[in-house]
Protein backbone atom coordinates (compact mmCIF):
# COMPACT_ATOMS: atom_id res chain seq x y z
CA UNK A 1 -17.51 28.86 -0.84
CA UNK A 2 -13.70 28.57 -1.13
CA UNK A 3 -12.60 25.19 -2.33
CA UNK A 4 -9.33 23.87 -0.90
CA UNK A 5 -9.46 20.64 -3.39
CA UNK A 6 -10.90 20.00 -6.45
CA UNK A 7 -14.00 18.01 -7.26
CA UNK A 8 -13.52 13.78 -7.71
CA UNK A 9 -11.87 13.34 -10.55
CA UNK A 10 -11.81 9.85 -12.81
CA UNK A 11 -8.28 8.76 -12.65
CA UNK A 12 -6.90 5.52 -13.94
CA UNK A 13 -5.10 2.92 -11.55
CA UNK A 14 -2.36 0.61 -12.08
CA UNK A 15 -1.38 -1.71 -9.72
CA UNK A 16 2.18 -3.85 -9.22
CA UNK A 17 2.05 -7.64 -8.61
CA UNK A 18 4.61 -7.40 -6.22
CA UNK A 19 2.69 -4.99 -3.88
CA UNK A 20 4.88 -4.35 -0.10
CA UNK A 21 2.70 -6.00 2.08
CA UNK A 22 4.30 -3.86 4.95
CA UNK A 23 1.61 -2.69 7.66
CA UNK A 24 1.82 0.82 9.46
CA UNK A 25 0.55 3.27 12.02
CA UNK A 26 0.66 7.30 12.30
CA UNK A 27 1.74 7.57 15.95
CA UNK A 28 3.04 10.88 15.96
CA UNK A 29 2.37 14.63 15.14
CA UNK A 30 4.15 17.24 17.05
CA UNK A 31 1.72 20.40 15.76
CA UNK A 32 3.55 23.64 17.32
CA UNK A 33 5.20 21.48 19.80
CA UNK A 34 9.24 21.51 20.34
CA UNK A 35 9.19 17.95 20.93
CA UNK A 36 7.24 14.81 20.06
CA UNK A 37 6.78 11.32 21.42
CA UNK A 38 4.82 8.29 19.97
CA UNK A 39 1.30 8.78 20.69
CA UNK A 40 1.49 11.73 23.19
CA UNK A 41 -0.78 13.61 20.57
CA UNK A 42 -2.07 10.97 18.50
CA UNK A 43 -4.58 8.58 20.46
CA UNK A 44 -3.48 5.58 20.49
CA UNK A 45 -4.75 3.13 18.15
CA UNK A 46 -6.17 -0.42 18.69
CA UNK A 47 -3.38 -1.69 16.04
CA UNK A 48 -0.17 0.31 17.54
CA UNK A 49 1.48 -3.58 17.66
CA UNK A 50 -0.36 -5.32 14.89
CA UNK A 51 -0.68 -2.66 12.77
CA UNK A 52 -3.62 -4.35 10.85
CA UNK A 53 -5.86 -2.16 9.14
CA UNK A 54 -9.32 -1.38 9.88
CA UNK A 55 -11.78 -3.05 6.88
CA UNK A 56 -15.16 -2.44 7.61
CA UNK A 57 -16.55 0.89 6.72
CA UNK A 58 -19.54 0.33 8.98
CA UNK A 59 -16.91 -0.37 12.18
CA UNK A 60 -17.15 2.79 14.81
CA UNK A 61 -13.15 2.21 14.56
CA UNK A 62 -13.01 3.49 11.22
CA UNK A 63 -13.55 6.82 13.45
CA UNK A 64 -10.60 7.20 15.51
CA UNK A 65 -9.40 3.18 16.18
CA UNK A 66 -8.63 3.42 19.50
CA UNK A 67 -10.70 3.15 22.77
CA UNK A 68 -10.64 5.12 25.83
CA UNK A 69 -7.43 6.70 25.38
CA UNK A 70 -9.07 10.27 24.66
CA UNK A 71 -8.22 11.05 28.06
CA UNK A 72 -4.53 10.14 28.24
CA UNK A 73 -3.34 11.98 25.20
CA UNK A 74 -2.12 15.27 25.32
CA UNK A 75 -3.63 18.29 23.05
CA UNK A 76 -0.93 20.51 21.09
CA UNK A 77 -1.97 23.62 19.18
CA UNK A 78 -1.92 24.66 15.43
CA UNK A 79 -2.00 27.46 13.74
CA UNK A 80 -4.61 28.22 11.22
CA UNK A 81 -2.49 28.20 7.76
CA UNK A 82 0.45 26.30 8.89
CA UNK A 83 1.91 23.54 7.74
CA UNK A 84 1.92 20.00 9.79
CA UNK A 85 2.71 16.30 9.17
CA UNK A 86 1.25 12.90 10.35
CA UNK A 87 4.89 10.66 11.11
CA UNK A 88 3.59 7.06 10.16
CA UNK A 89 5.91 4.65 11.91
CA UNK A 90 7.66 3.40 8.27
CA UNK A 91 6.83 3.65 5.25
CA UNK A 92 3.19 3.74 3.47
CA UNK A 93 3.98 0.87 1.42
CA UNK A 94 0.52 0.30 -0.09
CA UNK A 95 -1.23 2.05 -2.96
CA UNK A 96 -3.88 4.33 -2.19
CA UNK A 97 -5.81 7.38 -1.06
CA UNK A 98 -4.80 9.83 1.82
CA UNK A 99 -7.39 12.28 3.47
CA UNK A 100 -6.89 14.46 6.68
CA UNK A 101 -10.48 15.02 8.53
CA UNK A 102 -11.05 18.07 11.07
CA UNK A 103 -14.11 17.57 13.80
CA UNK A 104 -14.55 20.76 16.15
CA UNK A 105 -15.11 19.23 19.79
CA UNK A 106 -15.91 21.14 22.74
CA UNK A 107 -14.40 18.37 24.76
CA UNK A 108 -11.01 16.68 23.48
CA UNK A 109 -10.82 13.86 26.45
CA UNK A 110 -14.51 13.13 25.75
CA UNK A 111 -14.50 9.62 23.60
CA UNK A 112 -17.97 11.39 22.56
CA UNK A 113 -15.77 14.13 20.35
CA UNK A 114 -16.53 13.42 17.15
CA UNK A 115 -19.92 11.53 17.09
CA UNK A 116 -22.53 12.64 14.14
CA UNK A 117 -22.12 14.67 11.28
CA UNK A 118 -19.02 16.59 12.22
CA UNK A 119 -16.21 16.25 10.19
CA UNK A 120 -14.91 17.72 7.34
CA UNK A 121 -12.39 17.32 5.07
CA UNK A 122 -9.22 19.23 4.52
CA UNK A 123 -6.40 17.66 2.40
CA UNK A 124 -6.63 15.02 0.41
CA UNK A 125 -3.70 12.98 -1.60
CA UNK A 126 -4.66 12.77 -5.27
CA UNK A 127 -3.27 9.83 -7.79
CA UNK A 128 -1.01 11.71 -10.36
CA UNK A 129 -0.58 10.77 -14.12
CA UNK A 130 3.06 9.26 -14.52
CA UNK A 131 3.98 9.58 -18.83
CA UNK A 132 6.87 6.96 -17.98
CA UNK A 133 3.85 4.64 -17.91
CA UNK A 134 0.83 3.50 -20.31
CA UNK A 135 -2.43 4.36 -18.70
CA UNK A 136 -1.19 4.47 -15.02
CA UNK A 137 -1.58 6.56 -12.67
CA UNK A 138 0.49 6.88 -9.27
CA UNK A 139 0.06 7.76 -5.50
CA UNK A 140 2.71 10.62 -4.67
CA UNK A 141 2.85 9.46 -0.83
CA UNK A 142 3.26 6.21 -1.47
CA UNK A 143 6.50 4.89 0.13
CA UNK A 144 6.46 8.30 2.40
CA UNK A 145 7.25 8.36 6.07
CA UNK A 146 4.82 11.59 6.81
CA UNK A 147 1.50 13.34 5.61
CA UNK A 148 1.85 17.03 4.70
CA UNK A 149 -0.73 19.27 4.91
CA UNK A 150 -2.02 22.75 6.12
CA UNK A 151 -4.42 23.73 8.38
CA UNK A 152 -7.16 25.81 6.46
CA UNK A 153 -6.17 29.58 7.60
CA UNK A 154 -10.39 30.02 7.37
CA UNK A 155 -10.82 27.71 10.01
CA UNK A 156 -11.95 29.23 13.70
CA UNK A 157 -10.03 29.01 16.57
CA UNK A 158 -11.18 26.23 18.68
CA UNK A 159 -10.26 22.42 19.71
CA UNK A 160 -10.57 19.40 17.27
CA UNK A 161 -9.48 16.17 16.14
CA UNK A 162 -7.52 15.71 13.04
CA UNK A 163 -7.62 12.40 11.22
CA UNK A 164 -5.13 10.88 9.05
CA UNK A 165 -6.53 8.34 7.21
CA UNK A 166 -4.48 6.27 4.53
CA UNK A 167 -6.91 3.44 2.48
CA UNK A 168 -4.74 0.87 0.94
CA UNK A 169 -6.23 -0.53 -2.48
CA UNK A 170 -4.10 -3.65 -3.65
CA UNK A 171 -6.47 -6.09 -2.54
CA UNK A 172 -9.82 -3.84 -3.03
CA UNK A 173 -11.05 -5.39 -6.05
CA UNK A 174 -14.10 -7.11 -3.79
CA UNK A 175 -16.12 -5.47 -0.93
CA UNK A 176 -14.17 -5.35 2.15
CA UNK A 177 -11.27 -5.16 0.60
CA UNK A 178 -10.19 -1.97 1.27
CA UNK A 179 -7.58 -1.32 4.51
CA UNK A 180 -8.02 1.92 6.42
CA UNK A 181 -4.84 3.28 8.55
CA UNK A 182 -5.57 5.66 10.70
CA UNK A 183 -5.04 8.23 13.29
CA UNK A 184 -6.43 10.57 15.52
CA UNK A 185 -4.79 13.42 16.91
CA UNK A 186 -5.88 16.11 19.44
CA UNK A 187 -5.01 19.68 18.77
CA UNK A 188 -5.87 23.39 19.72
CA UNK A 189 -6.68 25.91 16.35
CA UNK A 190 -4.86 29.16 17.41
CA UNK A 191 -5.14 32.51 14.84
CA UNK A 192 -8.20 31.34 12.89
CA UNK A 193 -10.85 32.93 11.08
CA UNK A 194 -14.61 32.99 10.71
CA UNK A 195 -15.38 30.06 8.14
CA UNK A 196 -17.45 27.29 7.86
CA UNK A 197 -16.41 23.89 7.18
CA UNK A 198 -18.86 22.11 4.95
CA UNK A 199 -19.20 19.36 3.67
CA UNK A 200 -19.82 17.69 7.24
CA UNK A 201 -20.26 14.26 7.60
CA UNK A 202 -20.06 11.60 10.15
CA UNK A 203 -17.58 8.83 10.86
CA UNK A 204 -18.54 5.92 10.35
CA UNK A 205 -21.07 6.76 7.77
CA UNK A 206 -18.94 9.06 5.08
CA UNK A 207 -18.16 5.35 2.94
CA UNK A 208 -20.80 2.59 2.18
CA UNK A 209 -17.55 0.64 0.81
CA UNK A 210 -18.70 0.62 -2.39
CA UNK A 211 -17.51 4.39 -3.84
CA UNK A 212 -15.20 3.25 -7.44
CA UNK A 213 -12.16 4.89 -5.36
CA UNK A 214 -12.56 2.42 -2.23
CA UNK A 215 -14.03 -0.68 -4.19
CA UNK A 216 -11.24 -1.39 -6.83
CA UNK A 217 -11.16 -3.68 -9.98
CA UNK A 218 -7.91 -3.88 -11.46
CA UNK A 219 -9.72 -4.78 -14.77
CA UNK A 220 -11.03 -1.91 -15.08
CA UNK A 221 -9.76 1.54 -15.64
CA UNK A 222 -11.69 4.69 -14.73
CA UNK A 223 -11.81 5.20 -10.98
CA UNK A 224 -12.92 8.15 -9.13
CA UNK A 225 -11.36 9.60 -5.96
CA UNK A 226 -12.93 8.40 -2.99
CA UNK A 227 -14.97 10.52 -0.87
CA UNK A 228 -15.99 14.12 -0.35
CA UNK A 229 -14.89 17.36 -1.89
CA UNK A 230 -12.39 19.47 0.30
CA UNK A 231 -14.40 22.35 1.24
CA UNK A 232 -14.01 25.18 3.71
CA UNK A 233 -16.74 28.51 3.69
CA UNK A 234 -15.19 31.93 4.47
C-alpha cells in the first residue's frame, strides 16, 4: 500500500474575526484539453448563480451538486501522473479543508456514476504551521483561484469523476455549520497502471458532520484533518 498523504494529523486552528464572506464555485478544469469553457467539463452545479454552499452532510448534493446535467458535459482526458487544477470562479476566501475525490464509472452521462462506496481520495490540502503566529495554523489555498493536484500515476486507465471539494470552517463551531463547495468533473485516465484505490467510500456517507476537522470550536485547539487517508494500492 503506497500512501499518497499522510495519516490525520491534530493541527491547531486560528480563525480571523473579519472572515471574507465571499461565496464561490469551481466551474472549470481543462484536463489535457487546449481550451476550456465554464462548465464544459465540470457539471454544472445547483449554485453556479448563488454560489451558496452545500451544509448538510446527509444531502445526495454533497455528491456532485448538480442534477441531470451528467449528460450535457463533455469528458476530457488525464494522464495518470500529471498535474491538473480545479479554476474556482474567484477566490477561496474562507478557511478550510480541500480534498479531490476519484470514482471509476463505467458510464460518465449516467447521473448513477458515482452511487455507493466508490470513491477515493487523492489530494488533500493540509493546514500548515505559520511561526509568525502563536498557536495558529493556516490553510495554504486559502485566497487561491485554482486546486493543484496530480493524478495518481498508479491509477488504471479508465473513466471517472473527479471532485473538488472545498469545506469552509468560519462558522463550523455548531453542527451544520460547515459549507461544502464543490465540483464534479468528467474525465478519461489515459497511461495508467494496475493499482487499487482504497480507501473507498460513498458520497454522501464519507462525513456524519461531526469529525473535529468539519465540526469546529474556535475555543478549542487540537483539531484533526477531516476525513480519510489518501491512499492508492500498486
Amino acid at each position: 500500500m503506497r500512501s499518497f498523504f499522510s495519516s490525520p494529523i491534530a493541527v491547531l486552528l486560528g480563525f480571523s474575526a473579519n472572515v471574507a464572506r465571499g461565496h464561490y464555485t469551481f466551474p472549470d478544469f481543462k484536463g489535457d484539453a487546449s481550451s476550456v469553457a465554464d462548465w464544459q467539463y465540470v457539471r454544472m452545479t445547483q449554485n453556479h448563480y448563488s454560489q451558496a454552499p452545500v451544509t448538510s452532510v446527509t444531502d445526495p448534493l454533497l455528491r456532485c451538486y448538480e442534477n441531470d446535467t451528467a449528460s450535457a458535459t463533455s469528458i476530457t482526458t488525464v494522464t495518470a501522473g500529471s498535474l491538473y487544477s480545479f479554476g474556482a470562479d474567484g477566490p477561496i476566501y474562507h478557511p478550510g479543508y480541500i480534498a479531490v475525490y476519484m470514482a471509476a464509472a463505467s458510464s460518465l452521462t449516467s447521473e448513477s456514476a458515482g452511487d455507493g462506496s466508490v470513491w477515493f481520495k487523492i489530494y488533500e490540502d493540509a493546514p500548515v504551521y505559520d511561526a509568525s503566529l502563536t498557536d495558529f495554523y493556516v490553510f495554504p489555498d486559502q485566497t487561491a483561484t485554482s486546486v493543484n493536484f496530480t493524478i495518481p500515476k498508479a491509477l488504471p486507465s479508465g473513466n471517472y469523476l473527479l471532485r473538488v471539494e472545498q469545506i469552509g470552517l468560519h462558522v463550523a463551531s455548531s453542527y451544520g455549520g460547515a459549507q461544502f463547495y464543490i465540483g464534479c468533473a468528467q474525465v478519461q485516465v489515459t497511461g495508467g497502471g494496475s493499482g487499487s484505490p482504497s480507501p473507498l467510500v460513498a458520497i454522501p456517507g464519507v462525513y456524519t458532520g461531526y469529525e473535529p476537522g468539519i465540526l469546529i470550536s474556535t475555543s478549542k485547539a487540537a483539531r484533526d484533518v477531516a476525513g480519510l487517508d489518501v491512499q492508492i494500492c500498486q
